[in-house]
N, C-alpha and C. Protein backbone atom coordinates (compact mmCIF):
# COMPACT_ATOMS: atom_id res chain seq x y z
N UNK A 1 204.47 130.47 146.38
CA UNK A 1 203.88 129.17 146.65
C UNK A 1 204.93 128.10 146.91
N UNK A 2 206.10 128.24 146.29
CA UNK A 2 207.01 127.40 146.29
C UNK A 2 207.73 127.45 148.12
N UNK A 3 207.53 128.75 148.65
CA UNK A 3 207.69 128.36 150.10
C UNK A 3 207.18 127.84 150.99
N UNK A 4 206.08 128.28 150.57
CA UNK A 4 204.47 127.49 151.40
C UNK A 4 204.88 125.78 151.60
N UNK A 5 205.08 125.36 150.01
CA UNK A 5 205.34 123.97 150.20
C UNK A 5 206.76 123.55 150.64
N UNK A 6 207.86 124.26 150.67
CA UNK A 6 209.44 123.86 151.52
C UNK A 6 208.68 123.82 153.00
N UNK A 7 207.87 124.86 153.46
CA UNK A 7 207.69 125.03 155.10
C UNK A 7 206.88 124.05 155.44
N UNK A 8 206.06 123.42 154.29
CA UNK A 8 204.74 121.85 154.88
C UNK A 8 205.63 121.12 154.96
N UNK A 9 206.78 120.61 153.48
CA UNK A 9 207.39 119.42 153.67
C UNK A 9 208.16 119.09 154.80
N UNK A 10 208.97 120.82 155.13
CA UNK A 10 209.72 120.73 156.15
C UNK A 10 209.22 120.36 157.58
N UNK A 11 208.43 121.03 157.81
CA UNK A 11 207.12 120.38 159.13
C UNK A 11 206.78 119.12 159.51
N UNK A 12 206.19 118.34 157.75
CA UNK A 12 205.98 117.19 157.92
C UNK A 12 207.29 116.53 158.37
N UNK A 13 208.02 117.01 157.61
CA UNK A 13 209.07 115.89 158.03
C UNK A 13 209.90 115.67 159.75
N UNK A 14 210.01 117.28 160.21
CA UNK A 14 210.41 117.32 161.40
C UNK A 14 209.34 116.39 162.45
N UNK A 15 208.11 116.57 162.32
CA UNK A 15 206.76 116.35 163.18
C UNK A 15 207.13 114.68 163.08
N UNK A 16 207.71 114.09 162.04
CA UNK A 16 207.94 112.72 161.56
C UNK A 16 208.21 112.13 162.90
N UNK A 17 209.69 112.86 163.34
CA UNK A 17 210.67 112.45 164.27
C UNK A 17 209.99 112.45 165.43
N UNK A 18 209.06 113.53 165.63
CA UNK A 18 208.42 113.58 167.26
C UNK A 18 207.44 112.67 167.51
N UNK A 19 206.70 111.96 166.07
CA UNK A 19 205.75 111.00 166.35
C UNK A 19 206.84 110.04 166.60
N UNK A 20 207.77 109.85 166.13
CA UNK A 20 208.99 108.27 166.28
C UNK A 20 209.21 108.46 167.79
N UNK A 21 209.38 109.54 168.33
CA UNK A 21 209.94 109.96 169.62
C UNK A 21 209.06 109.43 171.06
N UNK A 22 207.62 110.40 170.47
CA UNK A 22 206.72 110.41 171.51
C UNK A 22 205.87 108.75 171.56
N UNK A 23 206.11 108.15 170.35
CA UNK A 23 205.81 106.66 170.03
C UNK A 23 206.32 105.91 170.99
N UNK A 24 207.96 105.82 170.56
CA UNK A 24 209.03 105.07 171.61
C UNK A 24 208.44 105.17 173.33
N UNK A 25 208.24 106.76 173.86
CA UNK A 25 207.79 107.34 174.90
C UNK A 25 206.60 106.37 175.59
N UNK A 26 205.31 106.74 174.95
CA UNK A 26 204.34 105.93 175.61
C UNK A 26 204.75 104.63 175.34
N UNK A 27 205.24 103.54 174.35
CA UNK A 27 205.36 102.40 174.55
C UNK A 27 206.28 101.95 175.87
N UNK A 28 207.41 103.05 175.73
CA UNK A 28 208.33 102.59 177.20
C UNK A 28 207.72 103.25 178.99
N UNK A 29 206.20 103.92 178.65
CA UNK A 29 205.68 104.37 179.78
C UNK A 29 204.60 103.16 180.20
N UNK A 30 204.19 102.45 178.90
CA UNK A 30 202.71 101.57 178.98
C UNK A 30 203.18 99.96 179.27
N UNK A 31 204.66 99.95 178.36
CA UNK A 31 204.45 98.38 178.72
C UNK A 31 205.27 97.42 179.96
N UNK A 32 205.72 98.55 180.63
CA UNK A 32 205.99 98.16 181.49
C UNK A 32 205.03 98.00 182.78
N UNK A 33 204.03 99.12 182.68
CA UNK A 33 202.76 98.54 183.23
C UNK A 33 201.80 97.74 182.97
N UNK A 34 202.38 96.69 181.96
CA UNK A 34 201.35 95.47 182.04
C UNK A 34 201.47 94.23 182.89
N UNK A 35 202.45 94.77 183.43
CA UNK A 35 202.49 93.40 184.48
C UNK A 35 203.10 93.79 185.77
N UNK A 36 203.18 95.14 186.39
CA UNK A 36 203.75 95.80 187.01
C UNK A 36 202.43 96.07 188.21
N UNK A 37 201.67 95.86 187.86
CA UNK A 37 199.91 96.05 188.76
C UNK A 37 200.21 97.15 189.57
N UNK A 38 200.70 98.65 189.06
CA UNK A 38 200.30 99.48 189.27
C UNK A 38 199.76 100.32 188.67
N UNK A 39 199.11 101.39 189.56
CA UNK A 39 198.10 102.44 188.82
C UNK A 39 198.52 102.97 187.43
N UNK A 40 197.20 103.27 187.17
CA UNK A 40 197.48 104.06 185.46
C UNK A 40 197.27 105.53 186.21
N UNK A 41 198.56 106.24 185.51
CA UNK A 41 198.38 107.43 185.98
C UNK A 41 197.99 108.72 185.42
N UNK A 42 198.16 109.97 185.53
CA UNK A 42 197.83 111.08 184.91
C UNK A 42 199.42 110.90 183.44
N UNK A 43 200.73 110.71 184.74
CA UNK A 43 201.90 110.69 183.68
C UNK A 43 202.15 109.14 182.56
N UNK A 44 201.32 108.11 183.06
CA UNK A 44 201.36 107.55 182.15
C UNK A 44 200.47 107.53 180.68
N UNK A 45 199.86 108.64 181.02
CA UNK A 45 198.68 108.60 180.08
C UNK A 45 199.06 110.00 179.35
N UNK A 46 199.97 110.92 179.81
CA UNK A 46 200.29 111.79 178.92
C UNK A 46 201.24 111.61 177.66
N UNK A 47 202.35 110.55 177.70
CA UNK A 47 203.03 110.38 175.99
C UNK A 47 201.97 109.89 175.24
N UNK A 48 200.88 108.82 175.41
CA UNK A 48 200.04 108.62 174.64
C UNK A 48 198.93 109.78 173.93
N UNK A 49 198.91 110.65 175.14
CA UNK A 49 198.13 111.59 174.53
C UNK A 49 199.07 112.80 173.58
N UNK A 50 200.14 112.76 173.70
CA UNK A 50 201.50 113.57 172.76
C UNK A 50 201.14 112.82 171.67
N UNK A 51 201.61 111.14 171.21
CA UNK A 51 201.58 110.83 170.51
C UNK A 51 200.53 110.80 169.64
N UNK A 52 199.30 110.47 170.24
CA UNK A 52 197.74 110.75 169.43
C UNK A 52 197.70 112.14 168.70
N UNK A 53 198.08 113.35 169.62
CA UNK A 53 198.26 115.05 169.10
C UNK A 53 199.18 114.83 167.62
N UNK A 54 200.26 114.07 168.17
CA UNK A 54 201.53 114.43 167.25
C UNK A 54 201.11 113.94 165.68
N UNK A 55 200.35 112.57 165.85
CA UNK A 55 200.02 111.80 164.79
C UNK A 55 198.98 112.66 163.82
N UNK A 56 198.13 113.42 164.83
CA UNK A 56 196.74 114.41 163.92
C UNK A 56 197.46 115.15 163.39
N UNK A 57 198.26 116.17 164.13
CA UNK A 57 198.90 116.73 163.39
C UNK A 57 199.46 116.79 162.11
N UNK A 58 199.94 115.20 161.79
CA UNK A 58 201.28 115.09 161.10
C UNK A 58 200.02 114.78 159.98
N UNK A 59 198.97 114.48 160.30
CA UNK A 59 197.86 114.01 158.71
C UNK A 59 197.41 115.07 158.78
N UNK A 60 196.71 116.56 159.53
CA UNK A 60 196.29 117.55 158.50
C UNK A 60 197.76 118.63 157.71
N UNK A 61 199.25 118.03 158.32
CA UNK A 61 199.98 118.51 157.20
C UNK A 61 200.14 117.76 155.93
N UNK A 62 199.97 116.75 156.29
CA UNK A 62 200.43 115.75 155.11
C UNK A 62 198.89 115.70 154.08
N UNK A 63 197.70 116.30 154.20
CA UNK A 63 196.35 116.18 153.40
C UNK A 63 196.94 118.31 153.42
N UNK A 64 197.25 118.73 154.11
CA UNK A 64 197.52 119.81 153.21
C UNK A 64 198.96 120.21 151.85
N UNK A 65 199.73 119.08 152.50
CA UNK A 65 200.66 118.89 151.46
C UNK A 65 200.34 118.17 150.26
N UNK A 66 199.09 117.39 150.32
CA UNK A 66 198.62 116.44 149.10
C UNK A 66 198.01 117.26 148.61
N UNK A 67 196.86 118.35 148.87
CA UNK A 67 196.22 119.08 148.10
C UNK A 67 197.51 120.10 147.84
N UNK A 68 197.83 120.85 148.13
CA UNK A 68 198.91 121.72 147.61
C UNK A 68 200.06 121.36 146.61
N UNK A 69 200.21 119.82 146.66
CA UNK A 69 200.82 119.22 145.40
C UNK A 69 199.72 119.33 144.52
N UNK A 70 198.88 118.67 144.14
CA UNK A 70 197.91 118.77 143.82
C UNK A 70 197.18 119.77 142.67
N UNK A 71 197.20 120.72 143.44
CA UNK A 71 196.97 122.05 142.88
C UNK A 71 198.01 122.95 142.15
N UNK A 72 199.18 122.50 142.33
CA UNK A 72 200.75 123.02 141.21
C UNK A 72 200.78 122.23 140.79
N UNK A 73 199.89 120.28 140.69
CA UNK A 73 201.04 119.73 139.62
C UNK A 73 202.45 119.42 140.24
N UNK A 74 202.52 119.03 140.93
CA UNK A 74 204.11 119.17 142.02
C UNK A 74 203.73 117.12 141.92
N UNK A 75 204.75 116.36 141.15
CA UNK A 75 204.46 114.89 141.33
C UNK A 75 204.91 114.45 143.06
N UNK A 76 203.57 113.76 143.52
CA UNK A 76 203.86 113.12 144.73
C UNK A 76 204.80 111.68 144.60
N UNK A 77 205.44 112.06 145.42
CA UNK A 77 206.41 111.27 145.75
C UNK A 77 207.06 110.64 144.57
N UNK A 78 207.73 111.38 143.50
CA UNK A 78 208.52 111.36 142.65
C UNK A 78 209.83 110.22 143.29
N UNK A 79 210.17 109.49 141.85
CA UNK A 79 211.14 108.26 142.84
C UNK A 79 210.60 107.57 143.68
N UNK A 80 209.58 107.18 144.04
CA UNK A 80 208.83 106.13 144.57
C UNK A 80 209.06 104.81 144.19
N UNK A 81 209.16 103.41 144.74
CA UNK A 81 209.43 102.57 144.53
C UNK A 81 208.33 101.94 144.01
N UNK A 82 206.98 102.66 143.67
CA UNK A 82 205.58 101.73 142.99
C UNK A 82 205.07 103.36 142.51
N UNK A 83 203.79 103.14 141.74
CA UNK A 83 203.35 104.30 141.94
C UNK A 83 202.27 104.51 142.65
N UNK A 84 201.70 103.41 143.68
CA UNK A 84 200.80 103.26 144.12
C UNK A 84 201.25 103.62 145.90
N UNK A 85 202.30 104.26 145.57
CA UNK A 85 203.29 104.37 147.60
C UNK A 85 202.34 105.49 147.73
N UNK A 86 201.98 106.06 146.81
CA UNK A 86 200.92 107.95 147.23
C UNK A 86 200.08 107.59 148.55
N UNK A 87 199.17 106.54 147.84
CA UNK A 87 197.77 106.00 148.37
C UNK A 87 198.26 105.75 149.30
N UNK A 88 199.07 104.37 149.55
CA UNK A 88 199.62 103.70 150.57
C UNK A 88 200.18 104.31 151.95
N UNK A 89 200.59 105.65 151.72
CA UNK A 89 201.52 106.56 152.35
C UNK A 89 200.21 107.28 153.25
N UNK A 90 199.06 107.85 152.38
CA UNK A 90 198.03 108.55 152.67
C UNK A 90 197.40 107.55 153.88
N UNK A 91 196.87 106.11 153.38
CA UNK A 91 196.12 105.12 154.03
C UNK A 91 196.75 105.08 155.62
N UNK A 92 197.75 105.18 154.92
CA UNK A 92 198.70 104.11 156.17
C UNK A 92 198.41 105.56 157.94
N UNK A 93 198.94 106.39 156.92
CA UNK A 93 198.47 107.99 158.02
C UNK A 93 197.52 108.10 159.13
N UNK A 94 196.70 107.86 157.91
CA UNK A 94 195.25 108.13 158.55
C UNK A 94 195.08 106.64 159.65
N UNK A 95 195.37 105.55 159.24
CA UNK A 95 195.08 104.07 159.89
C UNK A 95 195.89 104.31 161.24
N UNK A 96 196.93 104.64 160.96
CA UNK A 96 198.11 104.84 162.41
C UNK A 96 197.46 106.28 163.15
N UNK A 97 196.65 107.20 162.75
CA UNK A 97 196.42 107.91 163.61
C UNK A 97 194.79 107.20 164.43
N UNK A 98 194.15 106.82 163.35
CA UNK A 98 192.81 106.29 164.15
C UNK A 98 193.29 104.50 165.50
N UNK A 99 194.51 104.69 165.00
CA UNK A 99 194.85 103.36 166.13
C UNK A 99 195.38 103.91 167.49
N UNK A 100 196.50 105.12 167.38
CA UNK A 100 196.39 106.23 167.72
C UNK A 100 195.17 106.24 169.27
N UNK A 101 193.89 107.17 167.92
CA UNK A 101 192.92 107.93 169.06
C UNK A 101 192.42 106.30 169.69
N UNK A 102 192.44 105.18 169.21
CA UNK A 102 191.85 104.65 169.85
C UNK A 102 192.41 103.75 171.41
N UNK A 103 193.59 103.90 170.85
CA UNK A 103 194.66 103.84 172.01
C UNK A 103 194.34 105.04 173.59
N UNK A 104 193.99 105.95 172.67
CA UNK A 104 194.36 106.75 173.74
C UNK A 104 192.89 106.86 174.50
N UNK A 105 191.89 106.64 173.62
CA UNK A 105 190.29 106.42 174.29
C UNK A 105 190.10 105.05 175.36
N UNK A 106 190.58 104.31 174.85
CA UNK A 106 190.34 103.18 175.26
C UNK A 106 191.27 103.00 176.84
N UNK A 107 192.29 103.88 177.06
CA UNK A 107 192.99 103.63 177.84
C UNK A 107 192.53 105.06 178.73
N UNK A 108 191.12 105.63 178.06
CA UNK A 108 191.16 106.61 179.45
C UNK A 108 189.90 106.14 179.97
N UNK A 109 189.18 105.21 179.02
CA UNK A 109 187.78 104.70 179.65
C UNK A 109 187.79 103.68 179.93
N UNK A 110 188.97 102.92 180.05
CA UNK A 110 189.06 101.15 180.90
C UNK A 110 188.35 100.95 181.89
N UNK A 111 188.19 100.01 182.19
CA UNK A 111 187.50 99.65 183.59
C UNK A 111 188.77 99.68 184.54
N UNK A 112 189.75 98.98 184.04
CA UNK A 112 190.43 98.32 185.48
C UNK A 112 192.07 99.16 184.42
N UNK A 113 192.96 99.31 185.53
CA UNK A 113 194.56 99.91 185.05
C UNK A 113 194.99 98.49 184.51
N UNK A 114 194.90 97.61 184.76
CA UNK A 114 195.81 96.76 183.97
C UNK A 114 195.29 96.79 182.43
N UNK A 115 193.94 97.48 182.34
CA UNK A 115 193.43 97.35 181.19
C UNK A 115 193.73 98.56 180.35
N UNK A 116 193.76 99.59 180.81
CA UNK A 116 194.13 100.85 180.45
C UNK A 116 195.54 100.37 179.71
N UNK A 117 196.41 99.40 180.64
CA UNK A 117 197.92 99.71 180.39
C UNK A 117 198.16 98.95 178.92
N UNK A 118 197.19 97.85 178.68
CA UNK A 118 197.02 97.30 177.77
C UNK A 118 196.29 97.77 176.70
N UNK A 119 195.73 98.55 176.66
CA UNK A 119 195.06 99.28 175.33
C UNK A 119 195.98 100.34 174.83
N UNK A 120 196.48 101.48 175.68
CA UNK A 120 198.01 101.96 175.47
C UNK A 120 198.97 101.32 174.94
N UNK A 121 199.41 100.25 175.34
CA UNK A 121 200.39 99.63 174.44
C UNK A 121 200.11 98.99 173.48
N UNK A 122 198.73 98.05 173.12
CA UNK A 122 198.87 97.58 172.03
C UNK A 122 198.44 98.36 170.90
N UNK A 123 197.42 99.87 171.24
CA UNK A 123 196.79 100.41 170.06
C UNK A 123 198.35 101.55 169.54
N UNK A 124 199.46 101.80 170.57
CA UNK A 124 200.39 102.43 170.28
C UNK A 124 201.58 101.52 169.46
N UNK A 125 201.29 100.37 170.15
CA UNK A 125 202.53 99.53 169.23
C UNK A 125 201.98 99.41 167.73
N UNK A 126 200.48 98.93 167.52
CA UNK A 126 199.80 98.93 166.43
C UNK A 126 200.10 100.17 165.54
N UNK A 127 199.88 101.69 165.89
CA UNK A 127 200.54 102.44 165.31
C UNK A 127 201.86 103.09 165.25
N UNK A 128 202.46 102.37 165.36
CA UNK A 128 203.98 102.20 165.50
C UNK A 128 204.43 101.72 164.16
N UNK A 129 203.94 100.14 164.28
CA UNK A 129 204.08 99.34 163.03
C UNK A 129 204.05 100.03 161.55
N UNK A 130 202.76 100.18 161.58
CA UNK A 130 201.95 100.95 160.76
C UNK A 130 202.26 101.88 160.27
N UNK A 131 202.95 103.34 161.31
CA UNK A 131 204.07 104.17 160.78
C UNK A 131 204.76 103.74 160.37
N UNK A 132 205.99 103.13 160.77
CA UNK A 132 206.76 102.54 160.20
C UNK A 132 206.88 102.46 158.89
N UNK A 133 205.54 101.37 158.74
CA UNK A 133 205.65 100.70 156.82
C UNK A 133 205.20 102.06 156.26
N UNK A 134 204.62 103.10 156.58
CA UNK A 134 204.46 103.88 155.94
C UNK A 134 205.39 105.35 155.36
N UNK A 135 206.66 104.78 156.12
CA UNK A 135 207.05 106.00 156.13
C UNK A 135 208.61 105.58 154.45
N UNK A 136 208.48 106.72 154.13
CA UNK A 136 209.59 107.00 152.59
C UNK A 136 211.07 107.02 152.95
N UNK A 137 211.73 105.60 153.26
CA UNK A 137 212.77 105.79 154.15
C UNK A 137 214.02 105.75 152.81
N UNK A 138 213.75 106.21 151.42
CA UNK A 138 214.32 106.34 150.44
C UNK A 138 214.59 108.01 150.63
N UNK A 139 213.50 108.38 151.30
CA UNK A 139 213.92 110.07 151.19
C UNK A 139 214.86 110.73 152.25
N UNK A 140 215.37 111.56 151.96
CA UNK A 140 216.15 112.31 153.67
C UNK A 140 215.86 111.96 154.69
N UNK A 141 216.38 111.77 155.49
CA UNK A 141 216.19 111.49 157.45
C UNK A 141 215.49 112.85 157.36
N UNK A 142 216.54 113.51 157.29
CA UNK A 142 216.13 114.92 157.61
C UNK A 142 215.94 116.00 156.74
N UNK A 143 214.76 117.14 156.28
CA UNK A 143 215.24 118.01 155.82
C UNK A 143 214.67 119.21 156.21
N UNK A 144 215.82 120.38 155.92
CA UNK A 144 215.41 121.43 156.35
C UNK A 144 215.06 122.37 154.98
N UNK A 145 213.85 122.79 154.67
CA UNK A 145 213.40 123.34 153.17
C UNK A 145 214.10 123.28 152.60
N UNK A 146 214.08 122.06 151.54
CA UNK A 146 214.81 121.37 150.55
C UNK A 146 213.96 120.33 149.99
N UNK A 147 213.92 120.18 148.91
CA UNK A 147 213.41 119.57 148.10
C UNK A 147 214.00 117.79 148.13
């Protein structure tokens, strides 16, 4: 069991970097089309849809890493700067991924591309933020199964 949980943490944490990645991505694909009055395209609409994937992803590892703590008794987020960062960490997940899908809905059912380009960037910058505050920047940048 003790590998099970090195290979979630390790996941979560790598998957971390690709939401930071594919984040950066659609914001530098979307906001330059807000004032650029050209089309919304198939390729501008694909980092947003990476990033929306990347974000689901990263919450059914992180709700399988909470129950699997959980169930050993394994303290979440040991060294925490409150003890209330669990919740906060959980909330924040789930909030940045539903800003996320709505980013990415809203920008495939716009009426008009300038509108598309604007729901892309602000529901992606919104979960940007949001990651951000949520993320345990007390713990490793990086780890590879390690505690």
């Amino acid at each position: 069991m003790a590998t099970l949980y090195l290979v979630l943490l390790t996941l979560h944490n790598l998957n971390r970097w690709v939401i930071l990645l594919t984040g950066l991505w659609a914001l530098a694909q979307t906001i330059p089309g807000l004032s650029s009055g050209r089309p919304f395209t198939p390729a501008d609409r694909r980092p947003v849809v990476a990033f929306m994937g990347s974000l689901h992803l990263q919450v059914v590892l992180g709700l399988l890493l909470f129950a699997f703590m959980g169930m050993q008794n394994i303290p979440v987020f040991a060294g925490a700067p409150r003890e209330s960062f669990q919740w906060e960490h959980l909330g924040l997940g789930v909030l940045a991924a539903v800003f996320a899908t709505l980013g990415s809905v809203q920008s495939r059912k716009a009426a008009s591309d300038p509108l598309k380009f604007r729901a892309a960037a602000l529901w992606t910058g919104l979960s940007m933020i949001v990651i951000l505050a949520g993320i345990p920047w007390w713990r490793p940048l990086l780890r590879f199964f390690t505690q």
